[in-house]
C-alpha atoms as a PDB file:
ATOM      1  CA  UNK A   1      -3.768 -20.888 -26.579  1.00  0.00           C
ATOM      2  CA  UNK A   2      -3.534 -18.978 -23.417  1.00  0.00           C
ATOM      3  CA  UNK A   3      -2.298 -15.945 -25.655  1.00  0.00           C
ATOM      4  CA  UNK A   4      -5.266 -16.406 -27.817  1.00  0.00           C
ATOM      5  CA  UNK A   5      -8.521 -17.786 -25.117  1.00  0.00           C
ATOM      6  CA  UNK A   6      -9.859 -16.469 -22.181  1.00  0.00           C
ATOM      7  CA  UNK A   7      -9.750 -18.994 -19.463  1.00  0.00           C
ATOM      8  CA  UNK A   8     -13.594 -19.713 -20.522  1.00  0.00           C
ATOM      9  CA  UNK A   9     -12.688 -20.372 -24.277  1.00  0.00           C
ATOM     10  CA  UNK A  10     -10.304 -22.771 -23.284  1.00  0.00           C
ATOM     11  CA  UNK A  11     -12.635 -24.932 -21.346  1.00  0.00           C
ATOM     12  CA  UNK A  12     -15.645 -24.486 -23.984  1.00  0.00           C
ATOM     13  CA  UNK A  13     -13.088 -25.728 -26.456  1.00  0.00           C
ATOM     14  CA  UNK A  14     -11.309 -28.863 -24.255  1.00  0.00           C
ATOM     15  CA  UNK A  15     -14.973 -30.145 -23.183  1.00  0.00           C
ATOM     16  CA  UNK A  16     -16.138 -29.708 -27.064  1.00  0.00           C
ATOM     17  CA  UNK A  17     -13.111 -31.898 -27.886  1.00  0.00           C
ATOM     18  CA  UNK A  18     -13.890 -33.979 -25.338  1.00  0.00           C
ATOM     19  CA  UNK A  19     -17.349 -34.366 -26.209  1.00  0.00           C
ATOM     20  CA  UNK A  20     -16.815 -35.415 -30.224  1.00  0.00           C
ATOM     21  CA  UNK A  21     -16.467 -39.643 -29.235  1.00  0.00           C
ATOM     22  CA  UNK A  22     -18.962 -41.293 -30.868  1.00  0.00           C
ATOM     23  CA  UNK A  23     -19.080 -43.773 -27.438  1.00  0.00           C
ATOM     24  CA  UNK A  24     -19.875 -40.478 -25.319  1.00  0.00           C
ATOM     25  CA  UNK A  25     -23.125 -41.292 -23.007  1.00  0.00           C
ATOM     26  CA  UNK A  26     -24.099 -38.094 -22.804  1.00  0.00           C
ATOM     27  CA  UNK A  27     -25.121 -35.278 -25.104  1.00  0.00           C
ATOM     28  CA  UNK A  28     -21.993 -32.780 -25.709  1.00  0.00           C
ATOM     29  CA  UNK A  29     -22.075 -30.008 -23.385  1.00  0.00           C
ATOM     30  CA  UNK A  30     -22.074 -27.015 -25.745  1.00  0.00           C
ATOM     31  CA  UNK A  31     -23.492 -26.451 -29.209  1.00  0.00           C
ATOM     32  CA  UNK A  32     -19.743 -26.283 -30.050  1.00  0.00           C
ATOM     33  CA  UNK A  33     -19.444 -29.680 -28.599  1.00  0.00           C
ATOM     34  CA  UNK A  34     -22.420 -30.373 -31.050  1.00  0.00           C
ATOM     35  CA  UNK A  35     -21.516 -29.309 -34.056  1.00  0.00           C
ATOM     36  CA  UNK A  36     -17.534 -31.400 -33.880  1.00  0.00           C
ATOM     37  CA  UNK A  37     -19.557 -34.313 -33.365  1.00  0.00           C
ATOM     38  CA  UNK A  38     -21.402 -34.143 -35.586  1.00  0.00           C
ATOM     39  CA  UNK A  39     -18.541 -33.099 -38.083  1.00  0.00           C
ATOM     40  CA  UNK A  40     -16.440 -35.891 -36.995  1.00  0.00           C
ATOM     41  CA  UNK A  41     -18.738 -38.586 -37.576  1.00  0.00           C
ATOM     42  CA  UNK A  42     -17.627 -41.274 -40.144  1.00  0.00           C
ATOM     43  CA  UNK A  43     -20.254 -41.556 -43.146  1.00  0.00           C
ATOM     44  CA  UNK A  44     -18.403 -44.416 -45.423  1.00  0.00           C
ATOM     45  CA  UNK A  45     -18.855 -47.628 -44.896  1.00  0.00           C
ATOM     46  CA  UNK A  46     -15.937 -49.113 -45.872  1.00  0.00           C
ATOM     47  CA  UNK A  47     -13.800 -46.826 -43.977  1.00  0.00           C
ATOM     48  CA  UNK A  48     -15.803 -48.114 -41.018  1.00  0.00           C
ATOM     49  CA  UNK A  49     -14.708 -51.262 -41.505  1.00  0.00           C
ATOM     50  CA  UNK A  50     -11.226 -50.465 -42.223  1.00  0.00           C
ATOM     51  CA  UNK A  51     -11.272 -48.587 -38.726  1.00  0.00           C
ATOM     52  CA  UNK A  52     -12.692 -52.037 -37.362  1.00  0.00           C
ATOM     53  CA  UNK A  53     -10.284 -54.440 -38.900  1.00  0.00           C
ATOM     54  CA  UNK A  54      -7.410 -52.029 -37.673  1.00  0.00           C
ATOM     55  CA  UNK A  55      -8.586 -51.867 -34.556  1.00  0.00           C
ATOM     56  CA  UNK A  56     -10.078 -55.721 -33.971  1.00  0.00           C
ATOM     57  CA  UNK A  57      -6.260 -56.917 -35.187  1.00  0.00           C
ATOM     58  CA  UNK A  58      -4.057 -54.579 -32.941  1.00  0.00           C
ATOM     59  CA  UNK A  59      -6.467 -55.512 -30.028  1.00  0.00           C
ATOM     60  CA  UNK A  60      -7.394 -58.901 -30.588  1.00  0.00           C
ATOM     61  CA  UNK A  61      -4.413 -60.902 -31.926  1.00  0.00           C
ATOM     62  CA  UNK A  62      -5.642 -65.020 -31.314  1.00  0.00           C
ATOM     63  CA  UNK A  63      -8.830 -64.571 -33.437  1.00  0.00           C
ATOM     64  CA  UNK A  64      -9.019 -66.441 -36.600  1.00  0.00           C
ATOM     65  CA  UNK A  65     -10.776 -64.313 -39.762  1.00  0.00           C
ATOM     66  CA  UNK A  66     -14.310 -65.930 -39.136  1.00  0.00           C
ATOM     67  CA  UNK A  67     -13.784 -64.396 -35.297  1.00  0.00           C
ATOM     68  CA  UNK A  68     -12.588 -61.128 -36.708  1.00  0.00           C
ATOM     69  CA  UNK A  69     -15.401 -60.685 -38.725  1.00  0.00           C
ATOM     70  CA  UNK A  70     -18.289 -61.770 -36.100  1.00  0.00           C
ATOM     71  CA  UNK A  71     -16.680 -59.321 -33.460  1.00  0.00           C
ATOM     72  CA  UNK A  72     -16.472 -56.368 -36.954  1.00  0.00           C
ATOM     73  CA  UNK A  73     -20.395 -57.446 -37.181  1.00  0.00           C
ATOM     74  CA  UNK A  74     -21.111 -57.018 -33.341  1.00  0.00           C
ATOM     75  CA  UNK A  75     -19.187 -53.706 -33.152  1.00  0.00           C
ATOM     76  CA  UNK A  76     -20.686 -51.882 -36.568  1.00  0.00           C
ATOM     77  CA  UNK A  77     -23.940 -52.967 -35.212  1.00  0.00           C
ATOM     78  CA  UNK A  78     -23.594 -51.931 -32.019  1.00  0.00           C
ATOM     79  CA  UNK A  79     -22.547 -48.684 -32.939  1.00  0.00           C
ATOM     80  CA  UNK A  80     -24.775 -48.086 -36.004  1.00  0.00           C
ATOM     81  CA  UNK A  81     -27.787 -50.514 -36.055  1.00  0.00           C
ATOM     82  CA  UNK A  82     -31.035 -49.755 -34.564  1.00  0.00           C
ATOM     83  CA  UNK A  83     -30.509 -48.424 -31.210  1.00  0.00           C
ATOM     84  CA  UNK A  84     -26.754 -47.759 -31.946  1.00  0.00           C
ATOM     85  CA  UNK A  85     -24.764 -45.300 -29.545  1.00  0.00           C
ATOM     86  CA  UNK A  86     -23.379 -43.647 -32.715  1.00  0.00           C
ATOM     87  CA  UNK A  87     -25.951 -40.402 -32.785  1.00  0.00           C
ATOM     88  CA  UNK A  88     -25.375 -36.933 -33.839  1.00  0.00           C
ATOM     89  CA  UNK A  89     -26.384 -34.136 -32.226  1.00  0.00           C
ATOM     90  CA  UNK A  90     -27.238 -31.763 -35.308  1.00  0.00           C
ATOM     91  CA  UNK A  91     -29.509 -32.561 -38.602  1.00  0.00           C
ATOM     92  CA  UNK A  92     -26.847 -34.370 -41.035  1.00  0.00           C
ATOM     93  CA  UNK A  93     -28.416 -35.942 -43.926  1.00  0.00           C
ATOM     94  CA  UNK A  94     -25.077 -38.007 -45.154  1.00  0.00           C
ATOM     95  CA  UNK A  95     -25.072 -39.832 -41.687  1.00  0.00           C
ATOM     96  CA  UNK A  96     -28.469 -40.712 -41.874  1.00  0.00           C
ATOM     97  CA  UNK A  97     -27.522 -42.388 -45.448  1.00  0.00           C
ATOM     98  CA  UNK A  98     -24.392 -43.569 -44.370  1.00  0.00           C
ATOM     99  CA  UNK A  99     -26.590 -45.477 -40.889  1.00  0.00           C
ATOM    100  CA  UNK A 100     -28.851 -46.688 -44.042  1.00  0.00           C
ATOM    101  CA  UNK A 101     -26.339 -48.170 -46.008  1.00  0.00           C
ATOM    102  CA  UNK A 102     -24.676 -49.840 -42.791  1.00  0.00           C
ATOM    103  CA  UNK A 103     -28.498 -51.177 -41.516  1.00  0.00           C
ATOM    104  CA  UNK A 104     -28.925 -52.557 -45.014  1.00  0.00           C
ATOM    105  CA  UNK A 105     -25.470 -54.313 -44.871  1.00  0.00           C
ATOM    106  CA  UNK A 106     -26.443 -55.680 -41.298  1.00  0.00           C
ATOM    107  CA  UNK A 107     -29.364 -57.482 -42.568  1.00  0.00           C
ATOM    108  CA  UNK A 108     -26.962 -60.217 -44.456  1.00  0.00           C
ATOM    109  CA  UNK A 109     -24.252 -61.418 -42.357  1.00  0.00           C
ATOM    110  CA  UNK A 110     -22.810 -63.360 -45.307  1.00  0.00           C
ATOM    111  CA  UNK A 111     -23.463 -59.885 -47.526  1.00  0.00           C
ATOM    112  CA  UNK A 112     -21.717 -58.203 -44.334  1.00  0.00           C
ATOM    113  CA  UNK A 113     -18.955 -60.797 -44.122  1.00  0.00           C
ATOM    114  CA  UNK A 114     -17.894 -60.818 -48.089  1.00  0.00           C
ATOM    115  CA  UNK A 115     -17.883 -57.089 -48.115  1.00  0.00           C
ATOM    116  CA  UNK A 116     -15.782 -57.206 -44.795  1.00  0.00           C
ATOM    117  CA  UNK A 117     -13.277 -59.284 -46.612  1.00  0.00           C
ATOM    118  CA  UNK A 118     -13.465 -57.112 -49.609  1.00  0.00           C
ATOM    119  CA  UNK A 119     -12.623 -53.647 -48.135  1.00  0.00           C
ATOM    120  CA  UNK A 120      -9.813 -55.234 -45.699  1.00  0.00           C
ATOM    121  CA  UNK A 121      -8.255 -56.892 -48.913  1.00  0.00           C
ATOM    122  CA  UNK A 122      -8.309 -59.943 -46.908  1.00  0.00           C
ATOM    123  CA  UNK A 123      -7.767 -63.505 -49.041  1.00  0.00           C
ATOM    124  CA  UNK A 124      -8.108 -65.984 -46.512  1.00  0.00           C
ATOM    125  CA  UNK A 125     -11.969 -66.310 -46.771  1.00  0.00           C
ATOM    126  CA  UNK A 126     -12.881 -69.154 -44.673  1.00  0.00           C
ATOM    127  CA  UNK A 127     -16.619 -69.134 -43.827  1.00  0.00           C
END
């Protein structure tokens, strides 16, 4: 990179990449910043959930499914629901359908919990 970026480049592009996480408190420092997080943003739900069960069973190992899918419910909505940190920082019109879908899912938990179960291919479905 040094071969290719100016000292300046370099840091525009590290604090861009930096910037992307959808958890990030602050607005990305550059448009660059902007437009990667923006472009990195998930917009299927099911492969939201599939990032959440991954996640929820590496990290949390003792909880049984109805557990796993209460915590999947508290995350997705946390991230995504009204208020969610989730936001994008340029006009993207398949997020905004993709935060409908998820808001519509939220409004059932049992709706929430059978698709859950569903996309994770998960049998043991005890409610």
């Amino acid at each position: 990179m040094k071969e290719s970026f100016t000292d300046e480049k370099r840091k525009v592009i590290k604090e861009a990449i930096e910037d992307h996480r959808a958890s990030l408190v602050y607005e990305p420092r550059s448009d660059y910043g902007k437009i990667i997080s923006t472009a990195d943003k998930n917009v299927d739900v099911a492969t939201s959930l599939k990032r959440t069960h991954a996640y929820t069973i590496k990290n949390f190992k003792n909880l049984d499914t109805n557990q796993i899918i209460e915590r999947a419910y508290n995350h997705i909505k946390e991230k995504f629901g009204n208020n969610g940190y989730a936001k994008i920082c340029c006009k993207d019109e398949e997020f905004d359908k993709f935060k409908d879908e998820v808001k519509e899912l939220l409004k059932n938990k049992e709706k929430f919990a059978s698709f859950y179960l569903e996309v994770n291919e998960i049998k043991d479905n005890v409610l």
